[in-house]
N, C-alpha and C. Protein backbone atom coordinates (compact mmCIF):
# COMPACT_ATOMS: atom_id res chain seq x y z
N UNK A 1 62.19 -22.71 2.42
CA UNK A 1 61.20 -22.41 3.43
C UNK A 1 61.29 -20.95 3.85
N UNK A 2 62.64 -20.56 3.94
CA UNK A 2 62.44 -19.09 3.81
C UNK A 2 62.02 -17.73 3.35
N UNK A 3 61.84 -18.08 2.04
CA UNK A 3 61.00 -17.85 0.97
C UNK A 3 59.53 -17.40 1.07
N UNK A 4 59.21 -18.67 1.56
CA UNK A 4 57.94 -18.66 2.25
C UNK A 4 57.45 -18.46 3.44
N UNK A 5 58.28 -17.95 4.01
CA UNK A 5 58.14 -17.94 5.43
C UNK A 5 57.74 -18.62 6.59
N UNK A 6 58.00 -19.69 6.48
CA UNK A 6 57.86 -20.96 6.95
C UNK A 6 58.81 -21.60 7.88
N UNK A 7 58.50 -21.74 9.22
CA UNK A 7 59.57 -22.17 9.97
C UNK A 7 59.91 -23.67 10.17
N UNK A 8 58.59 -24.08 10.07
CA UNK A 8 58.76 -25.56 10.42
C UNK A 8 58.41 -26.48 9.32
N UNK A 9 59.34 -27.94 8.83
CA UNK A 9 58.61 -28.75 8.31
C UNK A 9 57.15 -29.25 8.15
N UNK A 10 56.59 -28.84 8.66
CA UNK A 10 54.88 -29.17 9.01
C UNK A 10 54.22 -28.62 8.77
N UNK A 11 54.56 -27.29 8.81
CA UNK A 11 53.92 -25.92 8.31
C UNK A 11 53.41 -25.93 6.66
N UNK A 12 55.34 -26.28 6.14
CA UNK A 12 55.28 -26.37 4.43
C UNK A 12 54.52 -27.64 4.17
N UNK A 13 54.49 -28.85 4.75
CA UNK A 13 53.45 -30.15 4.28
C UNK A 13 51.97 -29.35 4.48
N UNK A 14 51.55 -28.74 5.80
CA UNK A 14 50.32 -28.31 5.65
C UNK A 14 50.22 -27.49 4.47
N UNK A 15 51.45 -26.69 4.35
CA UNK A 15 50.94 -25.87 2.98
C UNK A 15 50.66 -26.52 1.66
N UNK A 16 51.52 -27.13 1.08
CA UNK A 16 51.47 -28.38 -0.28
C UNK A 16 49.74 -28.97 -0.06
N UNK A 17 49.60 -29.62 1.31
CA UNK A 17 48.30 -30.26 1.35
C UNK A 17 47.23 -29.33 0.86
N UNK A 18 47.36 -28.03 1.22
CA UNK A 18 46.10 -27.38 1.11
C UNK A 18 46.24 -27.05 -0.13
N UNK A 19 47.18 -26.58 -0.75
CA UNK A 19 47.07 -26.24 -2.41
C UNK A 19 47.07 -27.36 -3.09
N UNK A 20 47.30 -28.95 -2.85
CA UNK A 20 46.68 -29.92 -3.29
C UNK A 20 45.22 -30.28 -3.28
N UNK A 21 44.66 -30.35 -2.15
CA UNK A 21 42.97 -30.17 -2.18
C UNK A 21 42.49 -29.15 -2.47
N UNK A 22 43.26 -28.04 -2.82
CA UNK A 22 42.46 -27.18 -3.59
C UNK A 22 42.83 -27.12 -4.95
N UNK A 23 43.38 -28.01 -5.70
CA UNK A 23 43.16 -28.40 -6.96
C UNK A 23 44.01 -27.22 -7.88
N UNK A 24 44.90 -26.37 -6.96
CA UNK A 24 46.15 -25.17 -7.32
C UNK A 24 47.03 -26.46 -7.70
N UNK A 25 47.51 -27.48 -7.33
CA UNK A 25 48.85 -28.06 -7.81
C UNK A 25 48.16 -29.69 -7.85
N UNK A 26 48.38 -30.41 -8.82
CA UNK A 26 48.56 -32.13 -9.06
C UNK A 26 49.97 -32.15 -8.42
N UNK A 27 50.02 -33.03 -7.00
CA UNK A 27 51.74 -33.30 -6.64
C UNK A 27 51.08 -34.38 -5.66
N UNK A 28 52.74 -35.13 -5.24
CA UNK A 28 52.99 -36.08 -4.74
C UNK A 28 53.75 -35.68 -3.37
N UNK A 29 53.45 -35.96 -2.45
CA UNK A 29 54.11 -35.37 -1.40
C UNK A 29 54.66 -36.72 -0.49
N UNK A 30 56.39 -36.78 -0.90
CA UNK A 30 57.04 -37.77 -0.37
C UNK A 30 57.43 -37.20 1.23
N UNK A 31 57.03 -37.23 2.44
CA UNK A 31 57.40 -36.89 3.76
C UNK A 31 58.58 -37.85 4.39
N UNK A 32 58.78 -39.16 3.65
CA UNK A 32 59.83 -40.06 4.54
C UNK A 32 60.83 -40.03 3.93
N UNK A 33 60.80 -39.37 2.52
CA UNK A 33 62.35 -39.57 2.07
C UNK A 33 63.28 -38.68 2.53
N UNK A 34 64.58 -38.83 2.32
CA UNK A 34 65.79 -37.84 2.86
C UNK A 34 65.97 -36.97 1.82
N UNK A 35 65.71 -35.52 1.49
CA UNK A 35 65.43 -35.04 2.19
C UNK A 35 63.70 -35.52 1.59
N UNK A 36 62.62 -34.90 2.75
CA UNK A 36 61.21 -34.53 2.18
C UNK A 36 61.24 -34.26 0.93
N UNK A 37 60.06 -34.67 0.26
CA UNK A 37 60.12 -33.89 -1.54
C UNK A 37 58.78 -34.02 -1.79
N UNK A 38 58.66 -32.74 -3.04
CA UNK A 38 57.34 -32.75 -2.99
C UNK A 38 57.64 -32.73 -4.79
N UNK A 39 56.72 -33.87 -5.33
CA UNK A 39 56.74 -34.40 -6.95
C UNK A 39 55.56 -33.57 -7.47
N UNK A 40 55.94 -32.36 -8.23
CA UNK A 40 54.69 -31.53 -8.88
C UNK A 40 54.51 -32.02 -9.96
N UNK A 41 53.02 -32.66 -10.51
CA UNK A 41 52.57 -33.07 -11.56
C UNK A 41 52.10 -31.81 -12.76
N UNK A 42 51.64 -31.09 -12.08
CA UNK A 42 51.07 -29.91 -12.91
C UNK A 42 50.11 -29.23 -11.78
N UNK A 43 50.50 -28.06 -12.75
CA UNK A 43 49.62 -27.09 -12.25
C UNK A 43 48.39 -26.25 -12.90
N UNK A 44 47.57 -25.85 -11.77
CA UNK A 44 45.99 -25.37 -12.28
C UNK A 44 46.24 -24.30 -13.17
N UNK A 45 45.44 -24.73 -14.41
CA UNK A 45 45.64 -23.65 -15.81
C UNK A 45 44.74 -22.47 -14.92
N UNK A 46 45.14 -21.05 -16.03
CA UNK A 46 44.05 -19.91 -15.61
C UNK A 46 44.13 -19.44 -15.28
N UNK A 47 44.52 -19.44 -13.63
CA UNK A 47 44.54 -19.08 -12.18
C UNK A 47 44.52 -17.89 -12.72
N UNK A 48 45.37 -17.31 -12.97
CA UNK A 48 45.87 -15.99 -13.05
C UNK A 48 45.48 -15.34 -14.38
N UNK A 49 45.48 -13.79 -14.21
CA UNK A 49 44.81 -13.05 -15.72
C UNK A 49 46.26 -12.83 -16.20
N UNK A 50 46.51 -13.31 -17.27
CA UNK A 50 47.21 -12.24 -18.16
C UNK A 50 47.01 -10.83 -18.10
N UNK A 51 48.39 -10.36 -17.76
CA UNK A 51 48.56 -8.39 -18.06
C UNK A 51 47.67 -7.98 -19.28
N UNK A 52 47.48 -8.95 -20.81
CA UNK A 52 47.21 -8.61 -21.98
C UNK A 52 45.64 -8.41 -21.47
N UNK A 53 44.71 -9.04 -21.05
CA UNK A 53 43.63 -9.59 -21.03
C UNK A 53 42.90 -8.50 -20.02
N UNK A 54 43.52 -7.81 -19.45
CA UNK A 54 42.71 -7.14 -18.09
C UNK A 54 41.84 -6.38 -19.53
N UNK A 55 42.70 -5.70 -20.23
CA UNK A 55 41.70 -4.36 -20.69
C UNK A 55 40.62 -4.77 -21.53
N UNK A 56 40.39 -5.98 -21.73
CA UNK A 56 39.01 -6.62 -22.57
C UNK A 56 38.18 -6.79 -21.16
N UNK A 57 38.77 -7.43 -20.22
CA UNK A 57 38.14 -7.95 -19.13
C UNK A 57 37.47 -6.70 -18.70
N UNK A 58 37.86 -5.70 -18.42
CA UNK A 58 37.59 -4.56 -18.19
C UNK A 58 36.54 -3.51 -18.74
N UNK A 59 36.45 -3.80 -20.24
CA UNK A 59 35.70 -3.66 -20.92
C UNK A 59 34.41 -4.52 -21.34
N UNK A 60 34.40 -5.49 -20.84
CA UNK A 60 33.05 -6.43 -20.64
C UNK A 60 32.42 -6.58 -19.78
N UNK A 61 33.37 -5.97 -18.23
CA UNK A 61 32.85 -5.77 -16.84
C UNK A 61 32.21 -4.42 -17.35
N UNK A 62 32.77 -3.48 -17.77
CA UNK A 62 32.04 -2.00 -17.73
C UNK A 62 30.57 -2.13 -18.60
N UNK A 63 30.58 -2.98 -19.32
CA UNK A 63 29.46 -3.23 -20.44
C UNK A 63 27.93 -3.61 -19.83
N UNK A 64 28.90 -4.41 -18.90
CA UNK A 64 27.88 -5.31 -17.94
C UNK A 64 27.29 -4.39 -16.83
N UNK A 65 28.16 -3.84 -16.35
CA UNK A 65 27.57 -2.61 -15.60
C UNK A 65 26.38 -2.09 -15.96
N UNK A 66 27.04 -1.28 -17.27
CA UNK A 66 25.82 -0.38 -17.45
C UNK A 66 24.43 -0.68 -18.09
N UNK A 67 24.44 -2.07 -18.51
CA UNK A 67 23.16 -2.42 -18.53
C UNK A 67 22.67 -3.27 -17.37
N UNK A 68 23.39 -3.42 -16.26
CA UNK A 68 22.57 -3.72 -15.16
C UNK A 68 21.86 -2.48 -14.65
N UNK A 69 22.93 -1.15 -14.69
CA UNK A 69 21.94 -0.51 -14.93
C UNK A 69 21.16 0.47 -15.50
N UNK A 70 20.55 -0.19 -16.82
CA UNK A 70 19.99 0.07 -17.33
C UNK A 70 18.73 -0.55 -16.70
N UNK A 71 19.33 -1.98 -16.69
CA UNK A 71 17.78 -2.85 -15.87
C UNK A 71 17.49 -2.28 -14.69
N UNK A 72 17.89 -1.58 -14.05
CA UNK A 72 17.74 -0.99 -12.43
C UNK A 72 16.78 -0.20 -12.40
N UNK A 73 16.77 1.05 -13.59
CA UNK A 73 15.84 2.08 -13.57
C UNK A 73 15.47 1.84 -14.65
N UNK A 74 15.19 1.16 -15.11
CA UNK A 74 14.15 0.04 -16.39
C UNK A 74 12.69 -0.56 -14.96
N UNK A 75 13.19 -1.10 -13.85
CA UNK A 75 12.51 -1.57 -13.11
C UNK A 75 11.90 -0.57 -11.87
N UNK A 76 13.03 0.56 -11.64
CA UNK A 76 12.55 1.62 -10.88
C UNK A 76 11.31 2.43 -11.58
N UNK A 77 11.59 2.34 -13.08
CA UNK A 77 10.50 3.07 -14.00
C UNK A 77 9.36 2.16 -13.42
N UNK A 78 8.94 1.52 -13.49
CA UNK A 78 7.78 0.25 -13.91
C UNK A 78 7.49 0.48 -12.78
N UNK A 79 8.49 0.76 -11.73
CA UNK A 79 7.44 0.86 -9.75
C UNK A 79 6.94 1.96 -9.86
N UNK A 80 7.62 3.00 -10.46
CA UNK A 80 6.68 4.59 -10.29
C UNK A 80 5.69 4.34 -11.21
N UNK A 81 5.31 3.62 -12.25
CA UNK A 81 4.45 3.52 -12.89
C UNK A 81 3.39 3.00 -12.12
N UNK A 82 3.67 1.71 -12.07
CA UNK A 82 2.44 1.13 -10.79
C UNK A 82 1.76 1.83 -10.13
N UNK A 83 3.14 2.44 -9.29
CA UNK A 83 2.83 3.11 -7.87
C UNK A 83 1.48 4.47 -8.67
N UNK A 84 1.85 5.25 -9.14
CA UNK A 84 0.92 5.72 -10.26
C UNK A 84 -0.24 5.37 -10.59
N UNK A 85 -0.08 4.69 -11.11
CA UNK A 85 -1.90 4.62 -11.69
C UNK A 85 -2.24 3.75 -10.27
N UNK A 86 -1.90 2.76 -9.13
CA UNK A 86 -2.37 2.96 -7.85
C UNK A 86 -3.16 3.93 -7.21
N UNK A 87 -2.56 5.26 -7.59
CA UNK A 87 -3.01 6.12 -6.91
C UNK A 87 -3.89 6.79 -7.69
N UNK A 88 -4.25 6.90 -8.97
CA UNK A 88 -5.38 7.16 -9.76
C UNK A 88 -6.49 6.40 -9.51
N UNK A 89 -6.19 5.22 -9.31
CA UNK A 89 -7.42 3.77 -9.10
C UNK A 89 -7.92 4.26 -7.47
N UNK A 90 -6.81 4.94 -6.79
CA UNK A 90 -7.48 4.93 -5.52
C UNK A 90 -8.82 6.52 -5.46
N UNK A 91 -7.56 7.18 -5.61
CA UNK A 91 -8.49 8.82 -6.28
C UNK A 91 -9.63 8.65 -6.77
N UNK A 92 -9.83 7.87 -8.12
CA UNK A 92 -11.17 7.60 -8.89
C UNK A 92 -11.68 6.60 -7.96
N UNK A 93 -11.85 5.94 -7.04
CA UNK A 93 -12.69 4.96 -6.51
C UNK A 93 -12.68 6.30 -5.20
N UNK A 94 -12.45 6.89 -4.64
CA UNK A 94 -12.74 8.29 -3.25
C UNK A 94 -13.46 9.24 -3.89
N UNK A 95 -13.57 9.44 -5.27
CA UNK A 95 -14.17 9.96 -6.31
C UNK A 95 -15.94 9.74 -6.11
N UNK A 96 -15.57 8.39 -6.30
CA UNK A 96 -17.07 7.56 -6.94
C UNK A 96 -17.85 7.54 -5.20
N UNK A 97 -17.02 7.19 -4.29
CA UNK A 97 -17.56 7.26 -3.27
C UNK A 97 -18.04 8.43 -2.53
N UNK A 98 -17.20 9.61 -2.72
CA UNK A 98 -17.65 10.95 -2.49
C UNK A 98 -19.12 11.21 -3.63
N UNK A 99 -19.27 10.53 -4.60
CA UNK A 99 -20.21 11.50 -5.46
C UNK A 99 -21.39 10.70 -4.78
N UNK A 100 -20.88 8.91 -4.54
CA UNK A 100 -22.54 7.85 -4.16
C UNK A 100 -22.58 8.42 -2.94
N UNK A 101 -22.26 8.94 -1.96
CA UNK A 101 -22.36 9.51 -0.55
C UNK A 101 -23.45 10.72 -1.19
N UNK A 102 -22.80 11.43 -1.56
CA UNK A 102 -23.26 13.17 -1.90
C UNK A 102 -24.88 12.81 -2.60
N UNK A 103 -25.03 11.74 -3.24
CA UNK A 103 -26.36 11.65 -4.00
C UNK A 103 -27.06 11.03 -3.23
N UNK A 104 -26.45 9.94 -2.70
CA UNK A 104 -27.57 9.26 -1.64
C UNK A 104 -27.93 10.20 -0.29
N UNK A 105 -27.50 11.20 0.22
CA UNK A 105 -27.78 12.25 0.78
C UNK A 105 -28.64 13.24 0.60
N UNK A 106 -28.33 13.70 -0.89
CA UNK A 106 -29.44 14.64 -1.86
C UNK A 106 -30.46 13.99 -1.99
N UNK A 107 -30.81 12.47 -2.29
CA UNK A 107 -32.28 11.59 -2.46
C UNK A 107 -32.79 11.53 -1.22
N UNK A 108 -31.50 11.61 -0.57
CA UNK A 108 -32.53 11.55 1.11
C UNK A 108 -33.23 12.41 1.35
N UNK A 109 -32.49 13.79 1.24
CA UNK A 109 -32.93 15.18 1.71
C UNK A 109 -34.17 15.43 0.62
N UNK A 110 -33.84 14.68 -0.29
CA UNK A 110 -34.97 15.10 -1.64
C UNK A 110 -36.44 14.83 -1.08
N UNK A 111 -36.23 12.87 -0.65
CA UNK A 111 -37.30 12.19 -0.25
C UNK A 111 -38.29 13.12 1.35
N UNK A 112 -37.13 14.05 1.78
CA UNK A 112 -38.20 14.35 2.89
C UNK A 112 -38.40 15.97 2.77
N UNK A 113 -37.94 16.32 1.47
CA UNK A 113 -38.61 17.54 0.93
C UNK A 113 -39.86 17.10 0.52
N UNK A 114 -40.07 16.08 -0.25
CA UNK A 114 -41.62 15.87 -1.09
C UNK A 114 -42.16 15.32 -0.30
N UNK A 115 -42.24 14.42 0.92
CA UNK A 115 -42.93 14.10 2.32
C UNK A 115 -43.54 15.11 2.21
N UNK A 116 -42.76 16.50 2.80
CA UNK A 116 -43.47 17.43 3.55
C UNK A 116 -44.32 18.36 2.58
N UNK A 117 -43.98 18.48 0.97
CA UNK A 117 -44.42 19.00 -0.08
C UNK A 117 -46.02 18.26 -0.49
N UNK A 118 -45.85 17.11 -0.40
CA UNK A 118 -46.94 16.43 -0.81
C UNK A 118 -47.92 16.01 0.28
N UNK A 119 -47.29 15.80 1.41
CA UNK A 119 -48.21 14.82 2.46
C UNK A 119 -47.95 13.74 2.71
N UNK A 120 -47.53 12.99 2.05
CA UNK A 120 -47.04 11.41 1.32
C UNK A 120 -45.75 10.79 2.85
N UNK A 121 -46.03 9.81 3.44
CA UNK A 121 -45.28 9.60 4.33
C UNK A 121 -45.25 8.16 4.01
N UNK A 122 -44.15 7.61 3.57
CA UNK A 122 -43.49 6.24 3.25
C UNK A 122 -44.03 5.24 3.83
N UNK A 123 -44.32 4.21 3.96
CA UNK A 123 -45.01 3.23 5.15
C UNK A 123 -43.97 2.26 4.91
N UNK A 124 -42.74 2.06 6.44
CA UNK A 124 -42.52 1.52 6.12
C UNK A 124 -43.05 -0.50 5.97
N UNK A 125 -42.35 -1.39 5.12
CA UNK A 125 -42.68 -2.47 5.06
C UNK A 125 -44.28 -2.50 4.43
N UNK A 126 -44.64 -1.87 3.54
CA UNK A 126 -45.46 -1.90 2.98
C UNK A 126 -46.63 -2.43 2.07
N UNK A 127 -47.13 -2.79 1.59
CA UNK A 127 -48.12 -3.81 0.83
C UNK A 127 -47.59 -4.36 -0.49
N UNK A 128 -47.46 -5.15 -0.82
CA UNK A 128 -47.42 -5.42 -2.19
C UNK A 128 -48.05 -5.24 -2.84
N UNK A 129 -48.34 -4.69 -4.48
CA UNK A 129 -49.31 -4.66 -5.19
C UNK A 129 -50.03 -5.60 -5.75
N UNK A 130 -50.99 -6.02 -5.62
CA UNK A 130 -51.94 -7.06 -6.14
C UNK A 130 -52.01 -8.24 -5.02
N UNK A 131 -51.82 -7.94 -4.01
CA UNK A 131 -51.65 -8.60 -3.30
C UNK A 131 -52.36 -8.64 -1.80
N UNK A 132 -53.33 -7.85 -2.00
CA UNK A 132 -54.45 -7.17 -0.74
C UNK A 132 -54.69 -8.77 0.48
N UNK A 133 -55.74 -8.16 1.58
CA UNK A 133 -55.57 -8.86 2.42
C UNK A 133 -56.19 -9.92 2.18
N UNK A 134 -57.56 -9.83 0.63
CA UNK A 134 -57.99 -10.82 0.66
C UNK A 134 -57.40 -11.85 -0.63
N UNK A 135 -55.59 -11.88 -0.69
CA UNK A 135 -55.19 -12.64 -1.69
C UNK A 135 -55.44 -13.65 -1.36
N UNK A 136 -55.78 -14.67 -2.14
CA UNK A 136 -55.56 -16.21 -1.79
C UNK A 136 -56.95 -16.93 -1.25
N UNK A 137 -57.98 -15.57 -0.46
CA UNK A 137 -58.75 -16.18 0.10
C UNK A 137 -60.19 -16.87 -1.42
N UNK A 138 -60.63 -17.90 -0.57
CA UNK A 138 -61.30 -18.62 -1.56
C UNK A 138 -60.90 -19.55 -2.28
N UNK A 139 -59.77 -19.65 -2.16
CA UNK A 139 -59.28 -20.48 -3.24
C UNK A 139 -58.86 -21.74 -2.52
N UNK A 140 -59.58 -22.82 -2.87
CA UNK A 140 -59.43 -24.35 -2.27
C UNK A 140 -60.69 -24.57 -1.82
């Protein structure tokens, strides 16, 4: 118990218990016999890396890295792209609207140049053609 730093009997059962439910040790934990004993069945393979193994491990973590990021600014590319032609689609549509503004302005200004050029004053709501006041009459 010293070892472990452990002062009290209860302490080391809480300890055994918890590395038993956590599946670190298969054991049997006798508390009534003289003395206490604890029956280890086996223990959890793995746990631990081998010294040999770090520098592969190490080398498959670094691998992994750098094509995460690769995918990072693989995907940062693709937002400036978007973001990009966004702003072309917006430009060319402030474009189209600046030019239909600018023309429908010029036809305006056009329409009341030739008013005053010709004489010609629009009426609005105007007649239909072929369609005079006496359409329809007579008929029935």
């Amino acid at each position: 118990m010293d070892a472990l730093s452990i002062s009290t009997p209860a302490e080391l059962e809480s300890l055994v218990t918890t590395a038993i439910y956590s599946s670190l040790i298969t054991a049997r934990l006798s508390p009534a016999s003289t003395p206490p004993t604890v029956n280890v069945t086996s223990v959890a393979p793995l746990r631990d890396a081998k010294p040999q193994s770090l520098a592969s491990m190490i080398s498959i973590l670094t691998e992994w890295e750098s094509r995460c990021g690769d995918v990072v600014c693989d995907i940062e590319a693709e937002i400036e792209r978007i973001k990009t032609d966004a702003w072309k689609r917006r430009s060319k549509e402030a474009a189209r609207t600046s030019l239909l503004e600018q023309t429908v302005a010029d036809v305006s200004s056009g329409d009341a140049t030739l008013s005053k050029q010709s004489g010609f004053q629009p009426r609005a709501g105007g007649r239909r053609l072929g369609g005079g006041a006496g359409a329809g009459a007579g008929a029935g």
